[in-house]
Protein backbone atom coordinates (compact mmCIF):
# COMPACT_ATOMS: atom_id res chain seq x y z
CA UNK A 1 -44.82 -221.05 -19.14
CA UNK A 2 -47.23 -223.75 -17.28
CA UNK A 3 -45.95 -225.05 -15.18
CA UNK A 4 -48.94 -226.70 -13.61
CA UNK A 5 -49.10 -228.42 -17.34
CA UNK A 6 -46.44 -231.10 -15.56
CA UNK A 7 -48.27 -231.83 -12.89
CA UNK A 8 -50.82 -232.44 -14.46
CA UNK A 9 -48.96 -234.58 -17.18
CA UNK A 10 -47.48 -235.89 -14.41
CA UNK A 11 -50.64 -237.20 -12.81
CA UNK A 12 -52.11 -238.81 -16.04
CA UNK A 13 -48.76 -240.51 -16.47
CA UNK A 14 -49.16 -242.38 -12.39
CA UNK A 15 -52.50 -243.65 -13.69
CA UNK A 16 -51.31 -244.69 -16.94
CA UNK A 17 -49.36 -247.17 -15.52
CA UNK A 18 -50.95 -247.87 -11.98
CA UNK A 19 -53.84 -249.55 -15.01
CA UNK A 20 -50.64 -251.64 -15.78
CA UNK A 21 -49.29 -252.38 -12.20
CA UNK A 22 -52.76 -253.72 -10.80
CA UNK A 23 -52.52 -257.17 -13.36
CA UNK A 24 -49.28 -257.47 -14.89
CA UNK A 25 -47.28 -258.84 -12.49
CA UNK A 26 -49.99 -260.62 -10.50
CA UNK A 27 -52.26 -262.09 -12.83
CA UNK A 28 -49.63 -265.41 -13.39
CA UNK A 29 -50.23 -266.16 -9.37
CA UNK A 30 -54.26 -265.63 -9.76
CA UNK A 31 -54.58 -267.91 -12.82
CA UNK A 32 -52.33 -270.63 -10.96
CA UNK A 33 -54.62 -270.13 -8.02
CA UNK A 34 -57.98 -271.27 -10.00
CA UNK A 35 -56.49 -273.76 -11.79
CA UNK A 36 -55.66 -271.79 -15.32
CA UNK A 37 -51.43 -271.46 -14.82
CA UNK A 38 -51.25 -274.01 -17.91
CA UNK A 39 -53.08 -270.93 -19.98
CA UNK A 40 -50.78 -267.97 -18.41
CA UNK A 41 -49.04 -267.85 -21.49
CA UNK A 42 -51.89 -266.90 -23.70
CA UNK A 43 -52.65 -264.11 -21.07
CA UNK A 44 -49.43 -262.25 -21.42
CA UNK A 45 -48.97 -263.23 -25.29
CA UNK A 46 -51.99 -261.49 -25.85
CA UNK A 47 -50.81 -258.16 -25.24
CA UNK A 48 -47.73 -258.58 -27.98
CA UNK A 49 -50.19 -259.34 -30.54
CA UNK A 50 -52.54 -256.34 -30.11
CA UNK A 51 -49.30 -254.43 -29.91
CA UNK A 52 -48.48 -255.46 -33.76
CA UNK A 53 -51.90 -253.57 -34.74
CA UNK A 54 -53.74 -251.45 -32.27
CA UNK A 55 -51.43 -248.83 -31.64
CA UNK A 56 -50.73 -247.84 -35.28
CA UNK A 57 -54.59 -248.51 -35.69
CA UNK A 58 -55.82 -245.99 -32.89
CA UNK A 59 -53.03 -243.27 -34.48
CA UNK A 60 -54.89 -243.46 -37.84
CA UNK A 61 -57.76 -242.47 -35.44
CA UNK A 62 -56.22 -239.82 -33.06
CA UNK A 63 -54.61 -238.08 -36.03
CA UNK A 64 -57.65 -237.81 -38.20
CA UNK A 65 -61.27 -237.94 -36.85
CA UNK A 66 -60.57 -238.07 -32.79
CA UNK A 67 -58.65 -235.67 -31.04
CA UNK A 68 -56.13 -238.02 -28.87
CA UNK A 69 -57.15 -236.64 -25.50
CA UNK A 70 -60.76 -237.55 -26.30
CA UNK A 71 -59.74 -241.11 -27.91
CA UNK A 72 -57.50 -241.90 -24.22
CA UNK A 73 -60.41 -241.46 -22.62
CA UNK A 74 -63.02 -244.01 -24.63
CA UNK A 75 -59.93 -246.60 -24.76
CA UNK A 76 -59.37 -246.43 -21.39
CA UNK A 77 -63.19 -246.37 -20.48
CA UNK A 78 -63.59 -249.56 -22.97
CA UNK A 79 -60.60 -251.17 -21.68
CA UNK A 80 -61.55 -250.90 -17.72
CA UNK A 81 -64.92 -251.49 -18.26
CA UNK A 82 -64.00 -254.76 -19.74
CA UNK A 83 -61.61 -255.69 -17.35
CA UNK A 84 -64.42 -254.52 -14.35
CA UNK A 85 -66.46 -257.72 -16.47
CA UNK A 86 -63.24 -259.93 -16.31
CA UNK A 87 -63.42 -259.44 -12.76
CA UNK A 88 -67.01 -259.65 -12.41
CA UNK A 89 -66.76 -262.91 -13.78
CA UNK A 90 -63.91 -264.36 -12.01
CA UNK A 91 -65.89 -263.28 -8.67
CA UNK A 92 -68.82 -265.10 -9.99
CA UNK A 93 -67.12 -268.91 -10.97
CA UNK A 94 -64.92 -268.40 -8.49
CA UNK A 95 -61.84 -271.63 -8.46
CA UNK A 96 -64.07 -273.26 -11.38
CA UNK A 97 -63.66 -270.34 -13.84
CA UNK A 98 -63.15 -271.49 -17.43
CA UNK A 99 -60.94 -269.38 -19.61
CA UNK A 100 -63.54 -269.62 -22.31
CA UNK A 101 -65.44 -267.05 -19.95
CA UNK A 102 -62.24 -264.40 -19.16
CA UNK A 103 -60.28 -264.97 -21.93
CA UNK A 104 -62.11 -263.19 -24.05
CA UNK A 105 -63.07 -260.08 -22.19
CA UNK A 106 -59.42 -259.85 -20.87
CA UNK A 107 -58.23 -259.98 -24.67
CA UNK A 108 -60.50 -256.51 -25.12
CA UNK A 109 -59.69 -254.61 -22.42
CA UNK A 110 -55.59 -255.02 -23.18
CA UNK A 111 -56.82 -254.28 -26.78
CA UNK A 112 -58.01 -250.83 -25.62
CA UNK A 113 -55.55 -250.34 -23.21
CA UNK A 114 -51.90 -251.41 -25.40
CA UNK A 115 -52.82 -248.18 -27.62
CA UNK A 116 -53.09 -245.95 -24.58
CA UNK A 117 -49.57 -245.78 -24.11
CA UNK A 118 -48.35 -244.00 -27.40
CA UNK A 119 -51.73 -241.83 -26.95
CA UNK A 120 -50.28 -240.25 -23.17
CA UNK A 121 -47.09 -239.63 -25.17
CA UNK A 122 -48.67 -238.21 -27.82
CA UNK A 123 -51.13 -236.08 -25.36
CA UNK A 124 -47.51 -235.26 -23.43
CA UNK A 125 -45.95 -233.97 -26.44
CA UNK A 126 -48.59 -231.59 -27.69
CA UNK A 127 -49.27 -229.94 -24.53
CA UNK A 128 -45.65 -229.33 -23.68
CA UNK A 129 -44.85 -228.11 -27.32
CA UNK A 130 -47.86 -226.01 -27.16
CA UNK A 131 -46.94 -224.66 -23.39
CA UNK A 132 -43.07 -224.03 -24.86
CA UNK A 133 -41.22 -226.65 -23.19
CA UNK A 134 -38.97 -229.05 -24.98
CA UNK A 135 -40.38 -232.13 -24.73
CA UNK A 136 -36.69 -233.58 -24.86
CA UNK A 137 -36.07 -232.43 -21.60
CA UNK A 138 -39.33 -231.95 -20.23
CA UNK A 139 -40.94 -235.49 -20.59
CA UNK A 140 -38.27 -237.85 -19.25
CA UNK A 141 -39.19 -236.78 -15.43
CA UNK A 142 -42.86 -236.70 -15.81
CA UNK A 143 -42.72 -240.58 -17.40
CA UNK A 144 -40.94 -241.54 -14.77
CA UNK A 145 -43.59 -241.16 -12.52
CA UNK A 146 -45.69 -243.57 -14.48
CA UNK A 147 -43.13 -245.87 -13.34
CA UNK A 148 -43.31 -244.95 -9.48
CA UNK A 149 -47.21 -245.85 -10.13
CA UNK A 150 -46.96 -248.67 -11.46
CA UNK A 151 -45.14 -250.21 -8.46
CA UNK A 152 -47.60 -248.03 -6.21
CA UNK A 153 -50.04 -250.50 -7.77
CA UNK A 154 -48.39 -253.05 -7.51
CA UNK A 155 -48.08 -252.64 -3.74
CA UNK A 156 -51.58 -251.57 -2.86
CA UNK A 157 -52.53 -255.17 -4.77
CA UNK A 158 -50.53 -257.31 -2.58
CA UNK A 159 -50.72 -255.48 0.46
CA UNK A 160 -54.87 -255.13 -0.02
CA UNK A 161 -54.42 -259.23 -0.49
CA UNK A 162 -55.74 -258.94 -4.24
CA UNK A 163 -52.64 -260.68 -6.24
CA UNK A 164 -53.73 -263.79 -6.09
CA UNK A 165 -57.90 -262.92 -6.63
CA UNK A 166 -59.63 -261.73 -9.38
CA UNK A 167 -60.12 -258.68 -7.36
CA UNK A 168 -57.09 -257.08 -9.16
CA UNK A 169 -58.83 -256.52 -12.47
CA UNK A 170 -61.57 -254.60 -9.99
CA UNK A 171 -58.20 -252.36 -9.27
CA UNK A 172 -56.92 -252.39 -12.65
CA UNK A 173 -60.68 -250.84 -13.96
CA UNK A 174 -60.83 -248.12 -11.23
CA UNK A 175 -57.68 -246.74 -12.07
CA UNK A 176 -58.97 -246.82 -15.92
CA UNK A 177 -62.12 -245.17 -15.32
CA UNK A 178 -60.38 -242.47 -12.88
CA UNK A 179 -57.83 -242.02 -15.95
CA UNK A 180 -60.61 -242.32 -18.53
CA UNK A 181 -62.58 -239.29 -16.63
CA UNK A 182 -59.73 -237.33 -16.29
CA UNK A 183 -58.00 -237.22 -19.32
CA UNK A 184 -61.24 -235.55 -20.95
CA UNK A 185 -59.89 -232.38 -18.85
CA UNK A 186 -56.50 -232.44 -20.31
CA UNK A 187 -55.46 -230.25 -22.99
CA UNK A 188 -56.82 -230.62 -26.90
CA UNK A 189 -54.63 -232.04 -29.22
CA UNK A 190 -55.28 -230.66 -32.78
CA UNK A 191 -56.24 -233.04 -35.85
CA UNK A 192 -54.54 -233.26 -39.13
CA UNK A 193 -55.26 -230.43 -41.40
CA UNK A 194 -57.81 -232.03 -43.96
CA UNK A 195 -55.62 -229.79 -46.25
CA UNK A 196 -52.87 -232.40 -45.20
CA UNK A 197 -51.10 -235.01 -47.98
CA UNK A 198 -53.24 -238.45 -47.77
CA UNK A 199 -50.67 -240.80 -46.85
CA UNK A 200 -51.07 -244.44 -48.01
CA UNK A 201 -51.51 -247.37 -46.15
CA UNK A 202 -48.05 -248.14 -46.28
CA UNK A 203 -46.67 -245.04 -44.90
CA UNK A 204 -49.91 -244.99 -42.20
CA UNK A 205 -48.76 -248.11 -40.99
CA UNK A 206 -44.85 -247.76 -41.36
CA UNK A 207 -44.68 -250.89 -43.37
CA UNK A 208 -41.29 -248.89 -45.47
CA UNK A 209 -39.76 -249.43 -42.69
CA UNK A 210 -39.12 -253.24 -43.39
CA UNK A 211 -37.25 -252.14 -46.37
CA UNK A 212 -34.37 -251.77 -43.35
CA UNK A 213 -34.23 -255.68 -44.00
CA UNK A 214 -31.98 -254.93 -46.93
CA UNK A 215 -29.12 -254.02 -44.68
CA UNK A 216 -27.20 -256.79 -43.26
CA UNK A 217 -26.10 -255.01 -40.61
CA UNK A 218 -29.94 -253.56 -39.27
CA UNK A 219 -31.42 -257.13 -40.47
CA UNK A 220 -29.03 -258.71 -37.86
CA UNK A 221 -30.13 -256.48 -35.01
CA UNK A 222 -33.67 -256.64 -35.72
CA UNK A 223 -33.63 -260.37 -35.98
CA UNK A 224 -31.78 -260.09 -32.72
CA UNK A 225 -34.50 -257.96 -31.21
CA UNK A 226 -36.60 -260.60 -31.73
CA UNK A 227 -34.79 -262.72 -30.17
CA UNK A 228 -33.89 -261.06 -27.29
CA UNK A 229 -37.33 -260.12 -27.07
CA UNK A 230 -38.93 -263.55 -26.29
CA UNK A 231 -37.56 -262.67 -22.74
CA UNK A 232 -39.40 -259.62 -21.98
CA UNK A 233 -42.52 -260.62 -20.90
CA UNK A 234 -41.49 -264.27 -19.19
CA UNK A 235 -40.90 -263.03 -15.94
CA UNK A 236 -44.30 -260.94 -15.39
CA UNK A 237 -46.05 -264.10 -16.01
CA UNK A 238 -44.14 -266.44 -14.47
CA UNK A 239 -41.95 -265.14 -11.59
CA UNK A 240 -45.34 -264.31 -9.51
CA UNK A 241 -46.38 -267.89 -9.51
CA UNK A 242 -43.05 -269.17 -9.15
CA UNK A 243 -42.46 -267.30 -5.77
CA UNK A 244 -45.47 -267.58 -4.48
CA UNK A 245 -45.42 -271.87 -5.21
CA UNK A 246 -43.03 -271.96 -2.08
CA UNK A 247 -45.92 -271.46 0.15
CA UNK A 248 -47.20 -275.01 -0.53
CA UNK A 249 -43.87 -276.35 0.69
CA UNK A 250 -44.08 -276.49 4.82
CA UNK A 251 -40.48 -274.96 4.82
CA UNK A 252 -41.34 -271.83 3.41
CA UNK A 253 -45.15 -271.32 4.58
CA UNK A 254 -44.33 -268.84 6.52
CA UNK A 255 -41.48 -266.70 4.28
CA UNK A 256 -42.70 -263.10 4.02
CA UNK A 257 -41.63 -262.95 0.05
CA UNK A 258 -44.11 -266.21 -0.98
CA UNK A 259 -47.12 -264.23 0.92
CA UNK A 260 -45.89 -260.90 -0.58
CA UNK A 261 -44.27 -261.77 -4.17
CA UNK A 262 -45.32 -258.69 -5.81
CA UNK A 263 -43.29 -256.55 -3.10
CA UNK A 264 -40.41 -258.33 -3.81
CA UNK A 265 -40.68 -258.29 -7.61
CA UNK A 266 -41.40 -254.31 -7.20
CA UNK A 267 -37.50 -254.02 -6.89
CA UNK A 268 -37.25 -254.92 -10.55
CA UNK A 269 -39.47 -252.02 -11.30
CA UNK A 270 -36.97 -249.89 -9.25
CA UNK A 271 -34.21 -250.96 -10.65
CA UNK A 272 -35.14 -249.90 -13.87
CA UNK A 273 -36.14 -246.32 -12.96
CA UNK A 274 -32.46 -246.30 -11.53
CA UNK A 275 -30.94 -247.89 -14.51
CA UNK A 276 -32.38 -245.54 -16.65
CA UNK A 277 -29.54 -243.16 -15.48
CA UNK A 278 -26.52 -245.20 -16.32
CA UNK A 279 -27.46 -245.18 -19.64
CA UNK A 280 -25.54 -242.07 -21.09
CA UNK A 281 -22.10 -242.76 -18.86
CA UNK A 282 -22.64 -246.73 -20.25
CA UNK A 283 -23.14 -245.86 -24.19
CA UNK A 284 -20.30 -243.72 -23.85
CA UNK A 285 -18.11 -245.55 -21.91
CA UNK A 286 -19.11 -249.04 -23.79
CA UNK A 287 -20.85 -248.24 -27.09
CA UNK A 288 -23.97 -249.35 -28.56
CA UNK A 289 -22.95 -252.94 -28.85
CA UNK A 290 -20.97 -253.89 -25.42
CA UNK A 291 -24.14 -251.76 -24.04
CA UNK A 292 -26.58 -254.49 -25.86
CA UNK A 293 -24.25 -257.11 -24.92
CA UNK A 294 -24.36 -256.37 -21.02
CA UNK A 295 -28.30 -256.50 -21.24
CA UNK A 296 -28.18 -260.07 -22.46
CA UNK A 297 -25.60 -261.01 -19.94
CA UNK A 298 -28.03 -259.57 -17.72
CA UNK A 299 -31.26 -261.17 -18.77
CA UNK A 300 -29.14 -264.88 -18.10
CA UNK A 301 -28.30 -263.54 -14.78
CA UNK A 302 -32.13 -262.81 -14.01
CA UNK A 303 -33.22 -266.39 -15.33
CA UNK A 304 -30.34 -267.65 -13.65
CA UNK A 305 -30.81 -266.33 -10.29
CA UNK A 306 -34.31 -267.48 -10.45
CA UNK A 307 -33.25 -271.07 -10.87
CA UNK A 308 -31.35 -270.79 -7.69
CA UNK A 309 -33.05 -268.52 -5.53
CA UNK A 310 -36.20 -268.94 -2.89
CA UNK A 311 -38.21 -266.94 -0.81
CA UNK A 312 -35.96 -267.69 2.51
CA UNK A 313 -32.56 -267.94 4.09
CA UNK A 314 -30.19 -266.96 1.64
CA UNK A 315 -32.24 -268.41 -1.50
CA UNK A 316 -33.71 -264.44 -0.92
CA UNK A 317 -30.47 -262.62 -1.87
CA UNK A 318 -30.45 -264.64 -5.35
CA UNK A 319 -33.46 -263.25 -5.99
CA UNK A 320 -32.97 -259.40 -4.49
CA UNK A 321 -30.27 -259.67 -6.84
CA UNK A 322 -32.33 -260.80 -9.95
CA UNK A 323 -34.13 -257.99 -9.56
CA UNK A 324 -31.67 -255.44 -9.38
CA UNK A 325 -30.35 -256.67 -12.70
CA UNK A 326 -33.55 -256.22 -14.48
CA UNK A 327 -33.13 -252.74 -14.14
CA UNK A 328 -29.95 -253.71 -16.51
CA UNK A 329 -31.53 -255.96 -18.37
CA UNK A 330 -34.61 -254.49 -19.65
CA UNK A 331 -33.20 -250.73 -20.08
CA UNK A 332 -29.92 -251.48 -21.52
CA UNK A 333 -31.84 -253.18 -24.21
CA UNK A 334 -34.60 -251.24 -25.24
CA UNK A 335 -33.21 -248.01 -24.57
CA UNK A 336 -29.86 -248.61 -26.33
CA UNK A 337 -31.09 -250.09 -28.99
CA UNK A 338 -34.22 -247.36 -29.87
CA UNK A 339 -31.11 -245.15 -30.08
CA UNK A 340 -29.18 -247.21 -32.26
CA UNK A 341 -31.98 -247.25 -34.61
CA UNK A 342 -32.09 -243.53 -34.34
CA UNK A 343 -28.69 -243.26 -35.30
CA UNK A 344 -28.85 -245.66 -38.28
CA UNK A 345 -31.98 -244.79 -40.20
CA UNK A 346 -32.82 -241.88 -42.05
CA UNK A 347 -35.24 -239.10 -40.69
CA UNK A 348 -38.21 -239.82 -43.41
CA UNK A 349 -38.75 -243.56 -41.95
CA UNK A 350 -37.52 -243.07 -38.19
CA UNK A 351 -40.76 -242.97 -36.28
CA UNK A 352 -41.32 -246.13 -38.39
CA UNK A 353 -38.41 -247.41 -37.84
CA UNK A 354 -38.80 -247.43 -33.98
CA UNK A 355 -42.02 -249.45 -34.78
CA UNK A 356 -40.65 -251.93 -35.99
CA UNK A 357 -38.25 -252.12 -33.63
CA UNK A 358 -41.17 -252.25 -31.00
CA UNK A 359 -42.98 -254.55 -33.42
CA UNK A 360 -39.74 -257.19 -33.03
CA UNK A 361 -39.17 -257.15 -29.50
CA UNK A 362 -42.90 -256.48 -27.70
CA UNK A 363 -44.86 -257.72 -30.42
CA UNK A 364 -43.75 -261.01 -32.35
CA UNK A 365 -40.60 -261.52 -29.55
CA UNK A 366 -42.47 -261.48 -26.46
CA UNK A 367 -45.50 -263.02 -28.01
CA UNK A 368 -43.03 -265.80 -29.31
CA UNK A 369 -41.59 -266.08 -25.33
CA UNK A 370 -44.80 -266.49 -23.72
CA UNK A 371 -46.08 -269.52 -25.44
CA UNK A 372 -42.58 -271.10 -25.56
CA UNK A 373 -42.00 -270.20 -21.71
CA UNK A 374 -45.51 -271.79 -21.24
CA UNK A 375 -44.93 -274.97 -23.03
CA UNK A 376 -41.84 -275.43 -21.04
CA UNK A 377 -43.27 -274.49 -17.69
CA UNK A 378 -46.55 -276.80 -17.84
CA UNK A 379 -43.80 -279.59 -19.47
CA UNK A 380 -41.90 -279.53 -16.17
CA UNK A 381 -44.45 -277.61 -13.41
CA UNK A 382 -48.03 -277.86 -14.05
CA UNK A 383 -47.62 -281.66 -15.28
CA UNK A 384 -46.53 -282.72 -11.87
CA UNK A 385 -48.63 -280.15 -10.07
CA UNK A 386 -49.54 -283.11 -7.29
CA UNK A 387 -45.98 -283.08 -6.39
CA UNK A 388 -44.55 -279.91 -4.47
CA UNK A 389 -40.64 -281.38 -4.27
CA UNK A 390 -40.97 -282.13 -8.27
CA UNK A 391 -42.97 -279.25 -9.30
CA UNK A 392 -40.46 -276.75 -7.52
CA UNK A 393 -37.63 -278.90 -9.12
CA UNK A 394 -39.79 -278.46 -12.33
CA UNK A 395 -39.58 -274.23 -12.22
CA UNK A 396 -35.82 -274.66 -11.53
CA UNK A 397 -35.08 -276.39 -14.64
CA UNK A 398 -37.84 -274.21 -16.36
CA UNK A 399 -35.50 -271.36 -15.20
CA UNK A 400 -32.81 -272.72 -16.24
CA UNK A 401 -33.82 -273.26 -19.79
CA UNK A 402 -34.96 -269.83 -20.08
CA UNK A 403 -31.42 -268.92 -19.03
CA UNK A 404 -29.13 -271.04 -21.31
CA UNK A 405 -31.42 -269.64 -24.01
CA UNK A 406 -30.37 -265.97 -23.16
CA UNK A 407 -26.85 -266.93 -23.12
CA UNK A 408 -27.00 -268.17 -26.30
CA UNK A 409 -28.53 -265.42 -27.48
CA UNK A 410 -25.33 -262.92 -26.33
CA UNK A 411 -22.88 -265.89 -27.48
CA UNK A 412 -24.84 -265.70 -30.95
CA UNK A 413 -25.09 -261.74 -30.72
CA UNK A 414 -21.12 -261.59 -29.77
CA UNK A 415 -19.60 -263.68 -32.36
CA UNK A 416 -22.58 -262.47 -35.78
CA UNK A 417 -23.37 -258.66 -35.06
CA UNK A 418 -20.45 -256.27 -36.27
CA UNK A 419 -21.21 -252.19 -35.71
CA UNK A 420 -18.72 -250.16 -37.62
């Protein structure tokens, strides 16, 4: 066997997600900082709507006309070269950018880039298969590491002093044009036989899938996805700008967390890579249901520590703790419940199946969460930006919304959703 395949695997899975790790958490602190925070919203809701198209789009692609090695590569090069103009840009207007300049060249790059992800999995899986490893047991370790860069990005951001400048999209587009050069050295992925059955457009695009919608039972969880999926993407965009708003107060100037928010948000990015491991003793232990249950608990203790916590004295442990349970939180949830889908549908429509359960919670559900959670934070933050005591009061109760909601949610989830 290869078994330098993994390494290599290995490294194009660090700079999969180091792309990631440069903006994702950040960018909600640098749009604050030139005057855009009332648009963050439409940054981060950006990426669930490309996700409803682009992926299945790019497959259509990789399967027929470009090998998927080659296509990683031009996405990635489109999508950094892009962002390198985002940046460019930002440099250029400086605190007067408009987002009528960014927006748009921002909205490109995570166009190329959202597809990128199911294309390393897809490179992952033919090499290992074609190296005679199990990809079952052989990719789980080597995606892990994309995790470990992504908060390796994270920290070279803040700790290079780029979170809050548009320098970060520079970072963001090296790491895509390293990735983008090296993935053309990675090993070929074959195309569909032009022998092959012509699928339709309906099968290309997994739209059977919604025939699920028929079951009560799967209609109830996907509608819950949904749901629970308008609080996935709240905290990238918001927790940045939230932690680092202290340092306009005099009392917390000086905290180490609001000059260095993305190191303390890289715990939540820890905590999942830990979390991932409870998983099997959990859905065991608990079942599918308690399993989902805990990660809504969890997702009202994240909001909910936020409302209460700071960047000093013992404001800090509220929010150490919030990010320990994301690791709950996020995996509990998406993990558990691909598997339940797994289990419940049959083998023709699975793979679709799991898109539309990605389609319900990172695509309409997070999209859905970002413009909500921005309507309620310029409501209470942005509209009394001249005001440091009210606009801090303002992300409390902003918080605090955001966590009622998810308790609702598992109240709603508890008392409706019924696994036999």
């Amino acid at each position: 066997m290869n078994y330098g395949l993994k390494f290599r695997l290995t490294a194009m899975m660090w700079m999969q997600f180091a792309v990631w790790g440069a903006y994702l958490t950040s960018m909600g602190g640098y749009l604050g900082n030139v005057g855009l925070g009332e648009n963050i919203g439409w940054f981060y809701s950006i990426q669930g709507i490309v996700s409803i198209f682009m992926p299945a789009l790019m497959g259509v692609v990789a399967d027929r006309w470009i090998p998927a090695q080659r296509l990683l590569s031009i996405c990635h090069f489109v999508a950094a070269i892009t962002m390198a103009y985002t940046g460019f840009i930002g440099s250029e207007a400086g605190e007067s950018v408009a987002m009528s300049q960014i927006f748009p060249f921002y909205a490109i790059s995570v166009a190329f880039y959202m597809p990128t992800i199911a294309l390393s999995y897809s490179v992952s899986y033919s090499a290992l298969e074609h190296s005679g490893f199990d990809p079952v047991k052989a990719f789980p370790p080597i995606r892990v590491f994309g995790t470990v860069g992504f908060i390796a990005s994270m920290w070279i951001v803040d700790l290079l002093g780029y979170q809050h400048s548009h320098e970060q999209f520079y970072a963001c587009a090296a790491w895509g044009f390293m990735l983008a050069a090296y993935s053309l050295t990675l090993p070929p992925c074959s195309l569909q036989s032009k022998n092959a059955e012509k699928k339709s457009i309906v099968d290309i695009f997994g739209l059977r899938a919604f025939l699920l919608f028929k079951d009560s039972k799967m209609c109830a969880f996907f509608i819950f996805s949904m749901l629970l999926g308008v609080s996935l993407q709240i905290t990238n965009g918001y927790a940045n700008p939230f932690i680092s708003y202290f340092a306009n107060d005099p009392q917390y100037e000086n905290a180490f967390f609001a000059q260095h928010a993305n190191l303390l948000i890289s715990l939540s990015q820890i905590s999942e890579t830990l979390c991932i491991l409870l998983i099997p003793f959990c859905l065991k232990r608990f079942g599918i249901k308690r399993v989902m249950l805990i990660a809504m608990v969890a997702w009202f203790g994240r909001f909910g520590m936020f409302a209460i916590g700071s960047p000093a004295g013992i404001g800090v442990a509220f929010l150490i703790l919030s990010m320990i349970v994301y690791g709950v939180a996020f995996d509990f949830f998406n993990i558990s419940g691909s598997l339940f889908v797994n289990q419940q549908t049959d083998e023709s429509i699975r793979s679709s199946a799991q898109g539309l359960f990605m389609l319900m919670t990172n695509g309409l559900g997070a999209t859905i969460g970002t413009l909500a959670a921005q309507f309620v934070v310029n409501h209470y933050v942005y509209a009394n930006a001249d005001n440091i005591a009210l606009s801090i009061e303002g992300w409390r109760i902003s918080w605090t919304i955001f966590a009622v909601y998810a308790l609702l949610v598992a109240v709603a989830f508890a008392l409706v959703f019924r696994k036999k």
